[in-house]
Protein backbone atom coordinates (compact mmCIF):
# COMPACT_ATOMS: atom_id res chain seq x y z
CA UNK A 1 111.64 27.74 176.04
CA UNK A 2 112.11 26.34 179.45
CA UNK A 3 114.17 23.97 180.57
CA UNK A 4 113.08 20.53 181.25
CA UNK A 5 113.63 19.61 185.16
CA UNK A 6 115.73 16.39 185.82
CA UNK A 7 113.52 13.71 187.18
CA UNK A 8 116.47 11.65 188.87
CA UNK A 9 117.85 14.44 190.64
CA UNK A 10 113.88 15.95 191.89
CA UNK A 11 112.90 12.42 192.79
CA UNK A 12 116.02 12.49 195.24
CA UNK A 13 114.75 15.75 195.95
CA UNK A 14 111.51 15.42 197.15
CA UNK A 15 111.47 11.97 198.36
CA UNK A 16 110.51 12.44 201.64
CA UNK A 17 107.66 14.78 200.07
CA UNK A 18 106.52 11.74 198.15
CA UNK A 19 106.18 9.52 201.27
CA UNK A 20 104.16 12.06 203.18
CA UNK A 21 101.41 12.39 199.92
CA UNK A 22 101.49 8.75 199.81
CA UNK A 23 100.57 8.25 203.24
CA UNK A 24 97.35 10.10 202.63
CA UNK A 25 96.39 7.60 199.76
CA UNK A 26 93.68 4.53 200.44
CA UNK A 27 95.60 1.69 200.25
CA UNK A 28 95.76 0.23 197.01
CA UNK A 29 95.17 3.90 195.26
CA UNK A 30 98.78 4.37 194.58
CA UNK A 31 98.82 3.88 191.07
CA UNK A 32 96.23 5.98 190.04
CA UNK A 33 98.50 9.20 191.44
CA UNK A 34 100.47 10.92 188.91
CA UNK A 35 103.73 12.78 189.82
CA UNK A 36 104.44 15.84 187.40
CA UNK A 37 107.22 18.50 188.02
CA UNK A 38 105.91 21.77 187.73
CA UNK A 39 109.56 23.16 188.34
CA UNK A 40 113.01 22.33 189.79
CA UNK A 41 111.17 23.47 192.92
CA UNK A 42 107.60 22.03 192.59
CA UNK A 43 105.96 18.51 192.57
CA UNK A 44 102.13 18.22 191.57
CA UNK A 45 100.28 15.29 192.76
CA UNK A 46 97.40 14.30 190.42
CA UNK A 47 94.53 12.15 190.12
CA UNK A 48 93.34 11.59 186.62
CA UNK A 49 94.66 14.67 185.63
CA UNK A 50 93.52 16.82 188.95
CA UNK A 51 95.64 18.14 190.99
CA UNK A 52 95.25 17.38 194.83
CA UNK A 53 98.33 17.93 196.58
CA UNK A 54 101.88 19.69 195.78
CA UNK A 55 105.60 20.31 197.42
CA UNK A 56 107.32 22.58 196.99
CA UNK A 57 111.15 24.19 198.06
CA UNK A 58 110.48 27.31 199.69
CA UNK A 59 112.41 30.00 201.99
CA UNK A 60 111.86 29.55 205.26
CA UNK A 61 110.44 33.05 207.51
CA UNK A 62 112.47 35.51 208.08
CA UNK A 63 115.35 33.14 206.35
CA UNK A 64 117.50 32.10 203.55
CA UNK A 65 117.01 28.66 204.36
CA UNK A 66 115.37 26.57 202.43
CA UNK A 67 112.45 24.04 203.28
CA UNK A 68 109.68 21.39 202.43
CA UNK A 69 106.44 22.26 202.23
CA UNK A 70 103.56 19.69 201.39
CA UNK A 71 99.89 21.49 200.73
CA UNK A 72 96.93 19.36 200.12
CA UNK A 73 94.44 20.55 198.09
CA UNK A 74 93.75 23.57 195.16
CA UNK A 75 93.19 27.24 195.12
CA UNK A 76 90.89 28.55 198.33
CA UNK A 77 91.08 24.76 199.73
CA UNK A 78 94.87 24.51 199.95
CA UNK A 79 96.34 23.47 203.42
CA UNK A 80 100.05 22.91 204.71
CA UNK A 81 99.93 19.31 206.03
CA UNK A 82 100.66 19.14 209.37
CA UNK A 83 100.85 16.63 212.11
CA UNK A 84 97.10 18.05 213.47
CA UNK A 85 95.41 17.84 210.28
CA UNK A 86 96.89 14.99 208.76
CA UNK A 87 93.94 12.47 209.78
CA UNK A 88 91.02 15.15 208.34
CA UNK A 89 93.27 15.39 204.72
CA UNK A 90 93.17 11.82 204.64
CA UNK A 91 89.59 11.30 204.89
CA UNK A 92 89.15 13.83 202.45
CA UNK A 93 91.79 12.55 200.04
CA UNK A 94 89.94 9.10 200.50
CA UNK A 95 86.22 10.91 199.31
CA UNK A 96 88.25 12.40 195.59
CA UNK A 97 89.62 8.67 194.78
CA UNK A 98 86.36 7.05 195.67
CA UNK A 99 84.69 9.59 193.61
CA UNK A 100 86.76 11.01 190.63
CA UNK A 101 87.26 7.32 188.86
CA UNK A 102 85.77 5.74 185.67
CA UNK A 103 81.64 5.00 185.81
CA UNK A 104 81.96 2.55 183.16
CA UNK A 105 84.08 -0.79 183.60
CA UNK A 106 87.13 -1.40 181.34
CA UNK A 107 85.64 -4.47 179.90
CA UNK A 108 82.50 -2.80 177.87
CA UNK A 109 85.06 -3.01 175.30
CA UNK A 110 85.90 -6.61 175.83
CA UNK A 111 84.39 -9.63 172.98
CA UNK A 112 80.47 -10.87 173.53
CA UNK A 113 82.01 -14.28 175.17
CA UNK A 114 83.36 -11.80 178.30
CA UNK A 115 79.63 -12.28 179.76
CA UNK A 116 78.44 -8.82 178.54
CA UNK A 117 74.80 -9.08 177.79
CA UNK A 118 73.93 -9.17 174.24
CA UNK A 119 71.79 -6.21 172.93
CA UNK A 120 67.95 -6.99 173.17
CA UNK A 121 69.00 -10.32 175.44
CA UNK A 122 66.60 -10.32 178.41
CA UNK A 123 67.59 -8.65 181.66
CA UNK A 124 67.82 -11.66 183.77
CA UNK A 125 68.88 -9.99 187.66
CA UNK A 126 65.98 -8.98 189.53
CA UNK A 127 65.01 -5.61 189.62
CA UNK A 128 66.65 -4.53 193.08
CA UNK A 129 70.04 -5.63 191.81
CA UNK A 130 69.90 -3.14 188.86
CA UNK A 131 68.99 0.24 190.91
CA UNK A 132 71.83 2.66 191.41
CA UNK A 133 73.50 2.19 195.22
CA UNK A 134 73.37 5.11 197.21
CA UNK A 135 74.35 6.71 200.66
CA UNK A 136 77.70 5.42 201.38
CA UNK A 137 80.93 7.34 200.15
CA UNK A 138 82.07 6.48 196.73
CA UNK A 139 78.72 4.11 195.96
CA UNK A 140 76.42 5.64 193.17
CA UNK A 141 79.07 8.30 191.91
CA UNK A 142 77.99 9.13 188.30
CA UNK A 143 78.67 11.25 185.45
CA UNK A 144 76.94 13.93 187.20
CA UNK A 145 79.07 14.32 190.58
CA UNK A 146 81.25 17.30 190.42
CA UNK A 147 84.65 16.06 191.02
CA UNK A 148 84.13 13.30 188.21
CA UNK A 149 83.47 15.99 185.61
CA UNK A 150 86.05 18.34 186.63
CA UNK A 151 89.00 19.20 184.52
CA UNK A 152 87.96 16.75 181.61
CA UNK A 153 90.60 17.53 179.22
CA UNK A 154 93.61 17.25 181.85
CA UNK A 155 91.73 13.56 182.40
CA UNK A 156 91.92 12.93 178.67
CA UNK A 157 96.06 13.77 178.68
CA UNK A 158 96.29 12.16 181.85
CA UNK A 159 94.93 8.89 180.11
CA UNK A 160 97.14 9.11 177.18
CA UNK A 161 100.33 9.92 179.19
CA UNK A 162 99.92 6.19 179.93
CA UNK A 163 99.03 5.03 176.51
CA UNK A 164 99.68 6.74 173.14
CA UNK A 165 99.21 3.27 171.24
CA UNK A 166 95.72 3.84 170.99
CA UNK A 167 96.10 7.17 168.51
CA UNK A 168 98.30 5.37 166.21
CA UNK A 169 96.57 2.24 166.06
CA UNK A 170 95.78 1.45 162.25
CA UNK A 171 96.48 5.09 161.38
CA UNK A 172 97.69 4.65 157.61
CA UNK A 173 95.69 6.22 154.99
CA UNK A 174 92.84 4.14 153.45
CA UNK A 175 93.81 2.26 150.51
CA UNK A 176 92.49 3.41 147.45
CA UNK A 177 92.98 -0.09 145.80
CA UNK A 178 91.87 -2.38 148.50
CA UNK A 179 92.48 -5.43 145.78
CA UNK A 180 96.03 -4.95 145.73
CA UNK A 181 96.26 -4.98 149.44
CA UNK A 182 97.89 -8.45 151.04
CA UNK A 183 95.66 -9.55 153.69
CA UNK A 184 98.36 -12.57 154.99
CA UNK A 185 101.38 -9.86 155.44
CA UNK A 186 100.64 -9.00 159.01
CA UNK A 187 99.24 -12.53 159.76
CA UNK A 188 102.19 -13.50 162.08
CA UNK A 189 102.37 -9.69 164.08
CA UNK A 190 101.95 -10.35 167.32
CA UNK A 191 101.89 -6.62 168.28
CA UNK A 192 102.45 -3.87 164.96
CA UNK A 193 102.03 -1.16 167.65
CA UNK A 194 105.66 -2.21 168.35
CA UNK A 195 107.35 -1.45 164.85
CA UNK A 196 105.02 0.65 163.28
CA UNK A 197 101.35 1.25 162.06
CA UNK A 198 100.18 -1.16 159.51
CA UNK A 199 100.53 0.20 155.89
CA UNK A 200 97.89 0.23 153.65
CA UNK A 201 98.99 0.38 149.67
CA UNK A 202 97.95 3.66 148.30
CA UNK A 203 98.29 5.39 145.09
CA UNK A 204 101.62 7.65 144.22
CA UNK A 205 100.75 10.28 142.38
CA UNK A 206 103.83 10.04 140.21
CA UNK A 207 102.96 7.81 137.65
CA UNK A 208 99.90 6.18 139.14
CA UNK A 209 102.32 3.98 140.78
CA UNK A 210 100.99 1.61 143.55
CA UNK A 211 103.62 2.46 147.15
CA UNK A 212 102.81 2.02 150.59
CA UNK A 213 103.15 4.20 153.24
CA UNK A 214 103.43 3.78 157.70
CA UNK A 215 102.68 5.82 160.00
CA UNK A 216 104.98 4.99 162.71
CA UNK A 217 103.94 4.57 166.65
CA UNK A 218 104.18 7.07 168.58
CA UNK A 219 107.09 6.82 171.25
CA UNK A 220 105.63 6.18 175.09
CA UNK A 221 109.02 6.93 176.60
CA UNK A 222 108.97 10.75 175.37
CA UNK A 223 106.33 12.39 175.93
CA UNK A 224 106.20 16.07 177.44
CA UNK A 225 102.61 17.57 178.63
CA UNK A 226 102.08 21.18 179.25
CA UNK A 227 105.46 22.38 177.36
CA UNK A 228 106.02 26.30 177.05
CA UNK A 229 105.97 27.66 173.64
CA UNK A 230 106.92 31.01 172.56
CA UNK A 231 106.39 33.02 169.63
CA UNK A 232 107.68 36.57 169.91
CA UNK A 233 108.52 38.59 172.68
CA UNK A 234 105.10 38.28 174.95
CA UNK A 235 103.54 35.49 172.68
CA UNK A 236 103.79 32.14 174.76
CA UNK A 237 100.98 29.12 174.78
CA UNK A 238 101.10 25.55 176.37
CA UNK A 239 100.84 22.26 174.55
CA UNK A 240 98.95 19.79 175.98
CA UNK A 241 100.72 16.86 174.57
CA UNK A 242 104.68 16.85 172.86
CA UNK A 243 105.83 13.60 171.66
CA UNK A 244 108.02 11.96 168.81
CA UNK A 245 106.78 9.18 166.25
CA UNK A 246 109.21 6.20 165.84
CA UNK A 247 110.52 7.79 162.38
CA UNK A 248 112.17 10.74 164.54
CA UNK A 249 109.28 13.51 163.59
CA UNK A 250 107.66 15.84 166.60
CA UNK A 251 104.12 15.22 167.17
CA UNK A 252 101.84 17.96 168.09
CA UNK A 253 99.13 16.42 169.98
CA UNK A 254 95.88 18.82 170.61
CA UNK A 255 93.01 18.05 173.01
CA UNK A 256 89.31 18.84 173.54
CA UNK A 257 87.04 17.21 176.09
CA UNK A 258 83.88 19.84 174.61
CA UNK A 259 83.42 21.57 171.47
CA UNK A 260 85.33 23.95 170.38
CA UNK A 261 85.06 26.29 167.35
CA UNK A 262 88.70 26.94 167.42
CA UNK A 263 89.99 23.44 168.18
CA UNK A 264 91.65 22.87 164.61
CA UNK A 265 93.39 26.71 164.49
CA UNK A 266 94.56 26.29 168.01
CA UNK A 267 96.23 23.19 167.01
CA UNK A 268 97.88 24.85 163.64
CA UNK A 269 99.17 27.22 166.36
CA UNK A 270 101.20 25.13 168.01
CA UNK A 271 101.91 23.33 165.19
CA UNK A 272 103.25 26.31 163.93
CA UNK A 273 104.89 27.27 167.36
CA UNK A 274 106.76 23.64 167.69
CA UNK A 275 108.20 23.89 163.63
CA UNK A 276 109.63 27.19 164.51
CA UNK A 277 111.67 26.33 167.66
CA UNK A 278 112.47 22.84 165.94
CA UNK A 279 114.02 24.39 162.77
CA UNK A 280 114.49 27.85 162.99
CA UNK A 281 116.62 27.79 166.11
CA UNK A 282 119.20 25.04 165.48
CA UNK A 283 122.49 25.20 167.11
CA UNK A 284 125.43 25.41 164.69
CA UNK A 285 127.70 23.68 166.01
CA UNK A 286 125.71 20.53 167.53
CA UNK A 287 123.19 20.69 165.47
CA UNK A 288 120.68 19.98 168.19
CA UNK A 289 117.22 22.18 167.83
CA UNK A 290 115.83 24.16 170.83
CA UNK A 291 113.69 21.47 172.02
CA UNK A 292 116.95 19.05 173.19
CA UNK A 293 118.92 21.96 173.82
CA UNK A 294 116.60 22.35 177.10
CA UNK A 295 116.68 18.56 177.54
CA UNK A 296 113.38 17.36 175.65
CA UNK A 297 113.76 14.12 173.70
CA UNK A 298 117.23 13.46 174.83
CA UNK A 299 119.07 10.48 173.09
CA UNK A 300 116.22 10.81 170.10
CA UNK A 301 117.94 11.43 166.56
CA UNK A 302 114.82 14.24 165.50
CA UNK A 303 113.88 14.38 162.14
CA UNK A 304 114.02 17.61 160.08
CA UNK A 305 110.65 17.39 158.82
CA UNK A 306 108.07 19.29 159.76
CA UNK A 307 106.10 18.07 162.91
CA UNK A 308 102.88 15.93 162.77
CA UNK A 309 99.64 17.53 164.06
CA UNK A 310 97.19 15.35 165.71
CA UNK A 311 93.98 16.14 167.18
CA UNK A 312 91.99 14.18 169.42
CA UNK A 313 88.20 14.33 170.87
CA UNK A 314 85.66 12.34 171.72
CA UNK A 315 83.31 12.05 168.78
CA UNK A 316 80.57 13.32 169.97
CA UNK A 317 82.88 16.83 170.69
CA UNK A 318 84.57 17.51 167.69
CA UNK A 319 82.90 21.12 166.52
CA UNK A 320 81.51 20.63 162.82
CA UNK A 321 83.53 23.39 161.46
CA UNK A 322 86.88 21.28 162.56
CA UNK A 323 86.92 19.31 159.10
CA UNK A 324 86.50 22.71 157.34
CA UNK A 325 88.66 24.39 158.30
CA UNK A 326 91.31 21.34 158.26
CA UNK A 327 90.41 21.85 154.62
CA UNK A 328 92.27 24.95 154.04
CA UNK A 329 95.11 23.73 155.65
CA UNK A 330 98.60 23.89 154.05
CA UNK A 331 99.03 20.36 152.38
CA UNK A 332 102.30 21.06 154.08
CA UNK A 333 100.65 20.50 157.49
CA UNK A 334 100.24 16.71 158.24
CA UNK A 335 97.11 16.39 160.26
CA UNK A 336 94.97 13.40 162.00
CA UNK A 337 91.76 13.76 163.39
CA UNK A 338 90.97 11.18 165.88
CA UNK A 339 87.23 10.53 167.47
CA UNK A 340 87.30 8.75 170.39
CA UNK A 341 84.95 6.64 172.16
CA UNK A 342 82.88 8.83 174.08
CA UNK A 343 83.43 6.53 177.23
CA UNK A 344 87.51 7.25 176.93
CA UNK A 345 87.93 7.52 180.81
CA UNK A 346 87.75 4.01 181.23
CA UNK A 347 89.54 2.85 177.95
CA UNK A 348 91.12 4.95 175.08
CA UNK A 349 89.51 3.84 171.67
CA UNK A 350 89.70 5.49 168.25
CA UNK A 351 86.10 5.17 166.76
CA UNK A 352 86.72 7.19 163.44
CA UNK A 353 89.39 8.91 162.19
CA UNK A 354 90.40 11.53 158.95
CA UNK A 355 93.96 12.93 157.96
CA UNK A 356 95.54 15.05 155.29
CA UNK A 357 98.39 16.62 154.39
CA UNK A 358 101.80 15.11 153.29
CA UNK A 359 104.10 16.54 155.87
């Protein structure tokens, strides 16, 4: 495990660092840029899950001393910011936000009386006003423009960083006796994302007994991406997303952006990974696992149960052997598959969804 950096004392740390980035953002950009610590010594700067900038806490030459440095840019394209080229990063910091940002507006998803066209309505603009714009920077950027496709999976955590509601929305089991269900008990909720999934009545198995069960919310305020896991000596793999439910038990949260074969068996992995340093390594004497040991979830009373194991897509990306092999899982292993709307980078929304296990 590593340990998990203290924001306070690296925001004090690299203000200055912050201001400089900042300055290279159009105005009005701010709060699309996403601050992640890499290390005690490192600050990424993201857009939508891309990285475009970093500081970092160096040596300086032929020196023990230490100093700021602020790159812009990734791999072959990164370049110290200086007083010289501060003007040409700017213009090209200016070109990624106009182009890496949602094609489709948020409110597609809104009711028909938001003015969205009905389907087989008449077009009623004239033709003109319906052709893509082109030749100016950041007009006609589509699906097809490099920089908005990149990294589509680091776009998809990025997105649900902000919002986890979304997963947990409605995620109780469906009820096998929808008859005995009372439609007026969540009448007066005004939000049940903020105590809990609503519970649908399902049959125990003891008995044939009629129980219900909740799938709590996940929590917003503890959330981890890209957490080091290890699993023997030279074993070690990154989660995309660590969080906590509202009942106290870890949530494993898997992504794909494109089909992959192996998308349900790398998410037993870490499922697998997470339960081990959860349980197996708790300290005697505080009884706190390995995870708030090195200061993830602090304050959070854990449960000892097993972690949850959630798995999210869009729909049209989930690999057709996923539900088969989620079939041989361990009923031990409490799994959700959620589908998501394949136009997620504007708005996260659960089209479909399938679980099993009973944790």
């Amino acid at each position: 495990m590593v340990q998990a950096p203290d924001e306070q004392a690296a925001a004090e740390r690299f203000a200055d660092a912050v201001r400089q980035v900042m300055q290279l953002v159009p105005a009005g950009e701010e709060q699309r840029v996403e601050q992640r610590l890499r290390s005690t010594a490192e600050l990424a700067f993201l857009l939508h899950g891309m990285e475009f900038a970093r500081a970092r806490i160096a040596f300086a030459p032929n020196s023990f001393a230490q100093q700021m440095e602020v790159t812009v840019g990734v791999g072959a394209s990164e370049t110290p910011l200086t007083d010289e080229n501060h003007a040409g990063l700017t213009d090209m910091v200016a070109e990624l936000f106009a182009r890496r940002r949602a094609v489709e507006p948020a409110r597609v998803f809104g009711s028909r009386g938001d003015g969205a066209r009905r389907i087989g309505a008449p077009m009623t603009a004239p033709a003109h006003a319906r052709m893509p714009l082109r030749g100016r920077r950041g007009e006609g950027v589509g699906a097809n423009d490099p920089l908005y496709r990149a990294a589509p999976e680091r776009w998809l955590e990025s997105m649900l960083r902000c919002d986890l509601a979304p997963l947990t929305r409605g995620l109780a089991r469906n009820s096998l006796r929808a008859s005995t269900r009372n439609k007026a008990a969540f009448a007066n909720e005004v939000d049940p994302d903020t105590i809990g999934n609503r519970a649908d009545v399902v049959e125990s198995e003891v008995g044939g007994e009629v129980e219900s069960r909740v799938i709590p919310r996940l929590d917003p305020l503890h959330v981890y991406a890209q957490v080091p896991a290890i699993a023997g000596a030279s074993d070690r793999g990154l989660l995309d997303l660590l969080g906590v439910t509202a009942d106290g038990r870890l949530a494993v949260i898997e992504l794909k952006a494109d089909e992959d074969l192996h998308f349900a068996l790398q998410g037993l992995d870490y499922w697998i990974r997470v339960r081990h340093h959860h349980l197996q390594n708790a300290d005697a004497a505080t009884g706190l696992g390995e995870f708030q040991r090195y200061g993830y979830f602090v304050g959070v009373e854990l449960s000892p149960l097993a972690p949850r194991l959630y798995l999210v897509a869009p729909a049209l990306r989930v690999h057709p052997a996923t539900e088969i092999v989620l079939r041989y899982l361990s009923p031990r292993v409490e799994w959700h598959l959620l589908a998501l709307d394949e136009r997620w980078r504007s708005q996260i929304r659960v089209v479909w969804r399938k679980s099993g296990g009973r944790g």
